[in-house]
C-alpha atoms as a PDB file:
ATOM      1  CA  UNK A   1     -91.418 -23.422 -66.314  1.00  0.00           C
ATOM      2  CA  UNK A   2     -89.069 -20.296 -65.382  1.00  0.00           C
ATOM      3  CA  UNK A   3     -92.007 -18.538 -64.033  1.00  0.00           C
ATOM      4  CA  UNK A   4     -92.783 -21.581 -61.566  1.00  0.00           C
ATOM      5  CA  UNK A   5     -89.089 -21.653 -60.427  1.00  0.00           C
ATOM      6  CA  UNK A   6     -89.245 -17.709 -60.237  1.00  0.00           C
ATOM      7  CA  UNK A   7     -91.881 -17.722 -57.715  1.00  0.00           C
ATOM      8  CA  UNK A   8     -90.248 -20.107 -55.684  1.00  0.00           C
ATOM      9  CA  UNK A   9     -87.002 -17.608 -55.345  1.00  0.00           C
ATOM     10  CA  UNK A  10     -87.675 -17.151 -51.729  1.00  0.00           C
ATOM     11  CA  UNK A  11     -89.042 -20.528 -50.626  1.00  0.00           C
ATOM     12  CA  UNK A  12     -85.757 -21.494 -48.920  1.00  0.00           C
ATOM     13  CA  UNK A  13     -85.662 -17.789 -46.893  1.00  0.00           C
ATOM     14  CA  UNK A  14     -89.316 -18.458 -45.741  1.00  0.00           C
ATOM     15  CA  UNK A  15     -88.935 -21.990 -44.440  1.00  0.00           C
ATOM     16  CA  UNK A  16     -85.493 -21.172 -42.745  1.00  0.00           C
ATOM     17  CA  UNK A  17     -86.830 -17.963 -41.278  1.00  0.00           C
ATOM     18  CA  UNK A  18     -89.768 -19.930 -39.799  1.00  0.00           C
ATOM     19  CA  UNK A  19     -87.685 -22.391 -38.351  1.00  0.00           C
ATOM     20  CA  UNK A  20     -85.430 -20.015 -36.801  1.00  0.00           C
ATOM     21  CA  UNK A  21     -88.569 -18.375 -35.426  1.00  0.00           C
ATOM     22  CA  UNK A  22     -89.639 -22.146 -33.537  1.00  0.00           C
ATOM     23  CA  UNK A  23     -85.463 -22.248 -32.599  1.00  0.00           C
ATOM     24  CA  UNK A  24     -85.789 -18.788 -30.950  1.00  0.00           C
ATOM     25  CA  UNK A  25     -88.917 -19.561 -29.249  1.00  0.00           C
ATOM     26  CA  UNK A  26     -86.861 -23.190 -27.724  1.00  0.00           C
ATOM     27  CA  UNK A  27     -84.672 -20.947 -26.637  1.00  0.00           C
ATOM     28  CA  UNK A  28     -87.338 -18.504 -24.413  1.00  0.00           C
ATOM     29  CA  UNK A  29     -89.489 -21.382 -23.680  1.00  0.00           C
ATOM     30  CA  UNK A  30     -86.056 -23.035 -21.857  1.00  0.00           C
ATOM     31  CA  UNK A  31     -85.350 -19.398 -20.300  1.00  0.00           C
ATOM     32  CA  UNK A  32     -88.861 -19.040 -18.829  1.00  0.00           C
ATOM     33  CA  UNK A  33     -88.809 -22.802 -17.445  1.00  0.00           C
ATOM     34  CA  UNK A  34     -85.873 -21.489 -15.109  1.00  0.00           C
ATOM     35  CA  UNK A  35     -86.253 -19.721 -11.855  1.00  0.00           C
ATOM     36  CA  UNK A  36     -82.296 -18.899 -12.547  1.00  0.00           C
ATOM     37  CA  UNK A  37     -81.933 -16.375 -14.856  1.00  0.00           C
ATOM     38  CA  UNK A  38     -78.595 -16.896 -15.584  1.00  0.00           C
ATOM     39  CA  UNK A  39     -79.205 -20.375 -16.147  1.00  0.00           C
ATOM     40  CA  UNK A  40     -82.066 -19.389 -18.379  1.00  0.00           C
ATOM     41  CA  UNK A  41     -79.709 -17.235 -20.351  1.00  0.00           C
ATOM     42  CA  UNK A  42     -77.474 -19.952 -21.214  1.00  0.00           C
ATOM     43  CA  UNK A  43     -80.113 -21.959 -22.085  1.00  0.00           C
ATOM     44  CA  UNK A  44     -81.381 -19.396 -24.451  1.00  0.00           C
ATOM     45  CA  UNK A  45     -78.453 -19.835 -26.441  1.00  0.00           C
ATOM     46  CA  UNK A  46     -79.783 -23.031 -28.081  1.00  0.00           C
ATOM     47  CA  UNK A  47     -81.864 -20.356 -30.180  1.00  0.00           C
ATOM     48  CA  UNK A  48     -78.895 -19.235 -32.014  1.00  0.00           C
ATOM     49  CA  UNK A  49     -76.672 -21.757 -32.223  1.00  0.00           C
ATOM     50  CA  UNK A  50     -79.334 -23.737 -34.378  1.00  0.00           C
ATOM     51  CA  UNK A  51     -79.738 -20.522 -36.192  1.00  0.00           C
ATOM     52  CA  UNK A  52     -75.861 -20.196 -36.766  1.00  0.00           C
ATOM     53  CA  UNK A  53     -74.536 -24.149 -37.494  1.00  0.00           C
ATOM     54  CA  UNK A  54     -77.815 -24.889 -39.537  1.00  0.00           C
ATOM     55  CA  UNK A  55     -77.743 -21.356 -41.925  1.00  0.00           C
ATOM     56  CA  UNK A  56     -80.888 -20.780 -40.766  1.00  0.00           C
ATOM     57  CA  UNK A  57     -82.721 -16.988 -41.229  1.00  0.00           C
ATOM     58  CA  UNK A  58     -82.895 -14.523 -38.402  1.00  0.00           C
ATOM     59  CA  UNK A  59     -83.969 -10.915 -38.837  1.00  0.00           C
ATOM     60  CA  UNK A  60     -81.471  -9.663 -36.208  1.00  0.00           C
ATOM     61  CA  UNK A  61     -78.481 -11.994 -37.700  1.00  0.00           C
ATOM     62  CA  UNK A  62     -79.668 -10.467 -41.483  1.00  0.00           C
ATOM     63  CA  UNK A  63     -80.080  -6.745 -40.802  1.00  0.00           C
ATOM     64  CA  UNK A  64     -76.801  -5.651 -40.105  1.00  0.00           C
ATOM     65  CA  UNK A  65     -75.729  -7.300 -43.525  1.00  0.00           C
ATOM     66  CA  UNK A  66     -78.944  -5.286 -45.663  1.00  0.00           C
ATOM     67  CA  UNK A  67     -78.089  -3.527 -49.179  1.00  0.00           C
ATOM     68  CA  UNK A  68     -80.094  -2.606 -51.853  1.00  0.00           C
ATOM     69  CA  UNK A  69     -80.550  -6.014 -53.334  1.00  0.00           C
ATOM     70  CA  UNK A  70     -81.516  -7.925 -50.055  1.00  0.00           C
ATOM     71  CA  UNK A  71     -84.154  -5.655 -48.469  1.00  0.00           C
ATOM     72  CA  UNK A  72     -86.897  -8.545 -49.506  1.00  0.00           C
ATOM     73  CA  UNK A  73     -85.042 -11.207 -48.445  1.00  0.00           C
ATOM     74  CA  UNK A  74     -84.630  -9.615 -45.154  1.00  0.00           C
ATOM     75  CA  UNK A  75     -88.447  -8.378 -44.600  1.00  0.00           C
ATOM     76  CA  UNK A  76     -89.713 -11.790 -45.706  1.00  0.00           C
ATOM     77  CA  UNK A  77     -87.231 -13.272 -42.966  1.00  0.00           C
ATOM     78  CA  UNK A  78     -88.600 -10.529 -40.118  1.00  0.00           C
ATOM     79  CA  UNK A  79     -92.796 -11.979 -41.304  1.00  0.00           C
ATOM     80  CA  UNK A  80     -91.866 -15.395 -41.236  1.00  0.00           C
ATOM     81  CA  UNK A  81     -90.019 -14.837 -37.798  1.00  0.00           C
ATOM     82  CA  UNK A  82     -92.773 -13.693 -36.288  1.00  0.00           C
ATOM     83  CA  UNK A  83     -95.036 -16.476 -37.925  1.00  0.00           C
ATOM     84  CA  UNK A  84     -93.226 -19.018 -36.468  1.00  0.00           C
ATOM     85  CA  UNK A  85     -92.607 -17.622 -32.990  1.00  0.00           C
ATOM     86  CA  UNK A  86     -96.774 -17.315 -33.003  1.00  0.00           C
ATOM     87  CA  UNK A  87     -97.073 -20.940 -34.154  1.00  0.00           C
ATOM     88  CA  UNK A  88     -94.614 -21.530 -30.929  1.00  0.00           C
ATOM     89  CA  UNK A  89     -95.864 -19.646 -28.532  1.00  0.00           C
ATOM     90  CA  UNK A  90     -99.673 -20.640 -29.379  1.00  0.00           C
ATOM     91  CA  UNK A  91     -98.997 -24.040 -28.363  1.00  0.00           C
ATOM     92  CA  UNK A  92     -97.088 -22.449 -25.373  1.00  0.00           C
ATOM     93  CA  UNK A  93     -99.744 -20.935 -24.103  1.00  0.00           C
ATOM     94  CA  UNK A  94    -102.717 -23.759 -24.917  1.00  0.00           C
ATOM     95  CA  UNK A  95    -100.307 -26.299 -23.833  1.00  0.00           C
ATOM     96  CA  UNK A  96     -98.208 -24.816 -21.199  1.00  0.00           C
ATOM     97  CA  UNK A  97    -100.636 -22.046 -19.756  1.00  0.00           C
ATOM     98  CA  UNK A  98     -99.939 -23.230 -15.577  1.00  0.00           C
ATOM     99  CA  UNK A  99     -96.233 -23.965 -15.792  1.00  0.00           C
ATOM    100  CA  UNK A 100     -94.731 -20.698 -18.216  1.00  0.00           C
ATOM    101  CA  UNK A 101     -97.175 -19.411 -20.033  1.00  0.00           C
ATOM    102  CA  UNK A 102     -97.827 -16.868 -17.147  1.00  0.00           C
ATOM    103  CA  UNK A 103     -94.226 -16.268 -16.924  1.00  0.00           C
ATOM    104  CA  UNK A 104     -94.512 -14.743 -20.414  1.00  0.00           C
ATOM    105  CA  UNK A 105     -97.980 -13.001 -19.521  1.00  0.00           C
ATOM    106  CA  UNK A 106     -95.930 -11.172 -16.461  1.00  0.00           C
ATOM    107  CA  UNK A 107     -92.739 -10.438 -18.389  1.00  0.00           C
ATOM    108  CA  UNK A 108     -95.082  -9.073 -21.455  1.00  0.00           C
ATOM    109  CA  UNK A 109     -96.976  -7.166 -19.295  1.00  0.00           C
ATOM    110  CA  UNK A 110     -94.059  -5.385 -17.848  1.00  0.00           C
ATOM    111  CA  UNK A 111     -92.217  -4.321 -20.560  1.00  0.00           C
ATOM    112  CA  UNK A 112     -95.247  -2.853 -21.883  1.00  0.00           C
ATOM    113  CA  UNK A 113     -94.934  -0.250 -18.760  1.00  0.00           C
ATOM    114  CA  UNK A 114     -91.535   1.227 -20.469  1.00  0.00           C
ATOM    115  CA  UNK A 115     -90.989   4.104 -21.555  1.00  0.00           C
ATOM    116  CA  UNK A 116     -90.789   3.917 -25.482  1.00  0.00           C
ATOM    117  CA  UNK A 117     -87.268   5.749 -25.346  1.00  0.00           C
ATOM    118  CA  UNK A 118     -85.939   2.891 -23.162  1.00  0.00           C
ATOM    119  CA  UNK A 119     -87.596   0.043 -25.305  1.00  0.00           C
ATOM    120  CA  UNK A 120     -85.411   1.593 -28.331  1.00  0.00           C
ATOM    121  CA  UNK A 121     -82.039   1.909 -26.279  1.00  0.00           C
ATOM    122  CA  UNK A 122     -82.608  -1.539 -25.222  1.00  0.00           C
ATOM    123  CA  UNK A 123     -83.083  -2.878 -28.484  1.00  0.00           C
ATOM    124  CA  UNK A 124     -80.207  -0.688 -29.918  1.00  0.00           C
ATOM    125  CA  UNK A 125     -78.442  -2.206 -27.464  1.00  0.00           C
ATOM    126  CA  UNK A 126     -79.597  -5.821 -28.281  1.00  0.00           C
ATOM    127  CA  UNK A 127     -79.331  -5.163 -32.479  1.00  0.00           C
ATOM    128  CA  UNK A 128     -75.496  -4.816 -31.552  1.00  0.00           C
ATOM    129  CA  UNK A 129     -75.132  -7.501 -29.564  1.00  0.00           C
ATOM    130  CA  UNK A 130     -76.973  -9.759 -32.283  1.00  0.00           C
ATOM    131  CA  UNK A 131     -74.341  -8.968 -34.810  1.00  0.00           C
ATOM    132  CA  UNK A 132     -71.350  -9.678 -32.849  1.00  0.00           C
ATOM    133  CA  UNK A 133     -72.442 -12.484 -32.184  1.00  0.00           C
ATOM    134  CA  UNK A 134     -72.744 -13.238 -35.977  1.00  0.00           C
ATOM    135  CA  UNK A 135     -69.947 -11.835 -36.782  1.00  0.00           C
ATOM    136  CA  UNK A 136     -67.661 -13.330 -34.278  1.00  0.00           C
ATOM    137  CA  UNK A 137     -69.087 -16.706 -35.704  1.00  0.00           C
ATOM    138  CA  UNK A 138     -68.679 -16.230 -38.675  1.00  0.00           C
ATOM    139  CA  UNK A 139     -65.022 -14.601 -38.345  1.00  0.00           C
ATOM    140  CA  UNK A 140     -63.789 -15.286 -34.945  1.00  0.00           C
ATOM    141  CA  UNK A 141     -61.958 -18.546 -33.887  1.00  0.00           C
ATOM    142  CA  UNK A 142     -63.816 -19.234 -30.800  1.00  0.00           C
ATOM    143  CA  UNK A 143     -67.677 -19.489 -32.560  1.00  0.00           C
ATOM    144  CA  UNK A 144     -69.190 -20.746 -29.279  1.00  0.00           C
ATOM    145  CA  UNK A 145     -67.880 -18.359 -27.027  1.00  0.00           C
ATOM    146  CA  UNK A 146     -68.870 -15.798 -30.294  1.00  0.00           C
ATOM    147  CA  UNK A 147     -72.384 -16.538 -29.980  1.00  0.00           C
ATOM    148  CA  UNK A 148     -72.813 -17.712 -26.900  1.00  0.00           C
ATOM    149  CA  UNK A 149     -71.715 -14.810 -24.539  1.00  0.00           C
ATOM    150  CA  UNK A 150     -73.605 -11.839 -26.782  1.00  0.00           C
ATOM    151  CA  UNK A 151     -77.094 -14.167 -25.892  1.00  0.00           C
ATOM    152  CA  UNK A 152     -75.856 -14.348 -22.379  1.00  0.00           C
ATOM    153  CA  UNK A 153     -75.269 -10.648 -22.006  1.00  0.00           C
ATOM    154  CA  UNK A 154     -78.800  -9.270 -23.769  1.00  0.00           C
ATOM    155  CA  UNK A 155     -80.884 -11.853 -21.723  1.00  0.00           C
ATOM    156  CA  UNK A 156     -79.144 -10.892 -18.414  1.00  0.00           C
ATOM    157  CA  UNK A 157     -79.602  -7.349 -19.234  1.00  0.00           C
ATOM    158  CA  UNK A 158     -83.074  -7.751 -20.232  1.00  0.00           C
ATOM    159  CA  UNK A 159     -82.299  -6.186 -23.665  1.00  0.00           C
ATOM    160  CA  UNK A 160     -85.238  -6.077 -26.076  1.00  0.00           C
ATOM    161  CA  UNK A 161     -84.915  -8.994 -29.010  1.00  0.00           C
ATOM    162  CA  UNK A 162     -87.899  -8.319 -31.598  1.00  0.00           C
ATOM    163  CA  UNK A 163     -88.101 -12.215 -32.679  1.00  0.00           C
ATOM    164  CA  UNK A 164     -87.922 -13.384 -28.809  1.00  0.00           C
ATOM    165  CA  UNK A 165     -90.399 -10.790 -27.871  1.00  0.00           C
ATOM    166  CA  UNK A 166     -92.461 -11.762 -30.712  1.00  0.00           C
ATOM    167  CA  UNK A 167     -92.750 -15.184 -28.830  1.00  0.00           C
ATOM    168  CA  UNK A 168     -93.326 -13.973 -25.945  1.00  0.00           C
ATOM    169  CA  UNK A 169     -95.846 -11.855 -26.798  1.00  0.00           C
ATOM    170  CA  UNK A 170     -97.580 -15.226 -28.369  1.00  0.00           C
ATOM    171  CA  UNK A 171     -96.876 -17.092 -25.154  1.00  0.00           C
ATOM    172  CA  UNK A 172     -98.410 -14.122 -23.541  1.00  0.00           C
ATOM    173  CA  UNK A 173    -101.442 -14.715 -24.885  1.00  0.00           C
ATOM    174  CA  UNK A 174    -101.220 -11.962 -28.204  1.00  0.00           C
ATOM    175  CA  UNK A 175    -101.641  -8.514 -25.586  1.00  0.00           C
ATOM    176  CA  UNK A 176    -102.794  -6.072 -28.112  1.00  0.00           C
ATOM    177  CA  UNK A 177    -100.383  -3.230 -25.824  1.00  0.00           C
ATOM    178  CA  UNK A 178     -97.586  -5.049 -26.387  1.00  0.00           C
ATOM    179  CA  UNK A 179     -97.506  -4.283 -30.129  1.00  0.00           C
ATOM    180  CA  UNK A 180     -95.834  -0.909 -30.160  1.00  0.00           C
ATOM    181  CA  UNK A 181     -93.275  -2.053 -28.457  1.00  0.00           C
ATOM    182  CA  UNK A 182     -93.118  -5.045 -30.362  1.00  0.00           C
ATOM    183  CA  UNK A 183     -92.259  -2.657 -33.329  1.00  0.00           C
ATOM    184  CA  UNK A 184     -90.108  -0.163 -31.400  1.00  0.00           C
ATOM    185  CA  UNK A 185     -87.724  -3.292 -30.970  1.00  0.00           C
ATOM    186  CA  UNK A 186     -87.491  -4.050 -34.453  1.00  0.00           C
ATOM    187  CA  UNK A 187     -86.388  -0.444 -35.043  1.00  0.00           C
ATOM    188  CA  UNK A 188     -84.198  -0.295 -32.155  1.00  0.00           C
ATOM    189  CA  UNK A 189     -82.337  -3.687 -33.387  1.00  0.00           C
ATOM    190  CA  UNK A 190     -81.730  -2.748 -37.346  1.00  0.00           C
ATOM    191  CA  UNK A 191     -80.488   0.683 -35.739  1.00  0.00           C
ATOM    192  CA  UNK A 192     -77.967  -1.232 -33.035  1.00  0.00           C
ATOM    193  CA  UNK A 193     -76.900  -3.579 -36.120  1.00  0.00           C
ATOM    194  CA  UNK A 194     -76.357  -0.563 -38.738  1.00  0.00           C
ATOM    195  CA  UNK A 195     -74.732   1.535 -36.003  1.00  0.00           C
ATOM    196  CA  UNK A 196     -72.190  -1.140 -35.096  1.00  0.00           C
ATOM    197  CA  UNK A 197     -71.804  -1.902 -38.754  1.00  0.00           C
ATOM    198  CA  UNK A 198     -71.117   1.344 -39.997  1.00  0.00           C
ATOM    199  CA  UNK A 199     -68.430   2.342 -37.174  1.00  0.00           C
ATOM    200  CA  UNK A 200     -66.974  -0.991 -37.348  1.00  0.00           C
ATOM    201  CA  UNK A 201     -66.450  -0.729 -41.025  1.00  0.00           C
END
């Protein structure tokens, strides 16, 4: 009977990092129905709120918080991410192909013109927004305006989120040159998250 429970250790991390995968893609699919980016932007923030009020598991709200006895927890969270922004942005783009699934195709297709060394900064950039935004809800007295203005900031900047790119990339249509990039951003967000972290602390 303890094996049974044993292998269930990580059940709760995989359904809460797929469902923050399907909140994070609400929140893109609501950015790319807008013509007003900064209207999109605050829309976005759905994403994360969801993430934050429900305790749900996202990669770039986990990594800056990795030690030596989480690093499973927090790679299982990343795969599950991505499986459940690919569930989302399937249906996206079967379902949605005329109205924003050609938004993503376009937006896809562009950042896949960037210089690698950019990608990175961008999702440095984006990996230390992420975890002030944790942080500040976690710690700060004003939680909304904690997690609310980081999203705000990276979206308008056009800062490179691995877990909203990963939907993107799905809503694109699953561009095969869009993968190095795809893991260029995961890089460049545990770096901005470790960075922060480690000058913070």
């Amino acid at each position: 009977m303890s094996e049974v429970k044993s292998s269930f250790k990580y059940a709760p991390t995989i359904r809460k990092s797929i469902l923050a995968g399907f909140m994070i893609s609400m929140g893109g699919t609501a950015f790319l129905f807008q013509e007003n980016k900064l209207i999109g932007s605050c829309l976005f923030t759905i994403g994360l709120f969801a993430i934050v009020f429900f305790s749900l598991s996202l990669f770039t709200g986990k990594i800056g918080t990795i030690n030596k006895t989480n690093w499973v927890d927090i790679l299982l969270t990343l795969i599950f991410n991505f499986l459940g922004t690919f569930i989302f942005g399937y249906f996206i783009y079967v379902l949605y192909y005329d109205k924003i699934a050609i938004k993503a195709i376009a937006l896809v297709s562009s950042k896949a013109t960037l210089p690698m060394p950019f990608t990175f900064f961008s999702a440095i950039c984006c990996g230390i927004l992420m975890y002030i935004a944790v942080l500040g809800y976690k710690e700060g007295n004003h939680p909304v305006i904690s997690v609310a203005l980081p999203v705000i900031v990276f979206i308008n900047c056009g800062f490179d989120h691995c877990i909203a790119n990963a939907f993107y990339f799905a809503a694109g249509g699953f561009n095969p040159k869009f993968i190095p990039y795809l893991l260029v951003a995961i890089a460049g967000n545990t770096v901005g998250a470790l960075i922060f972290r480690a000058l913070r602390n």
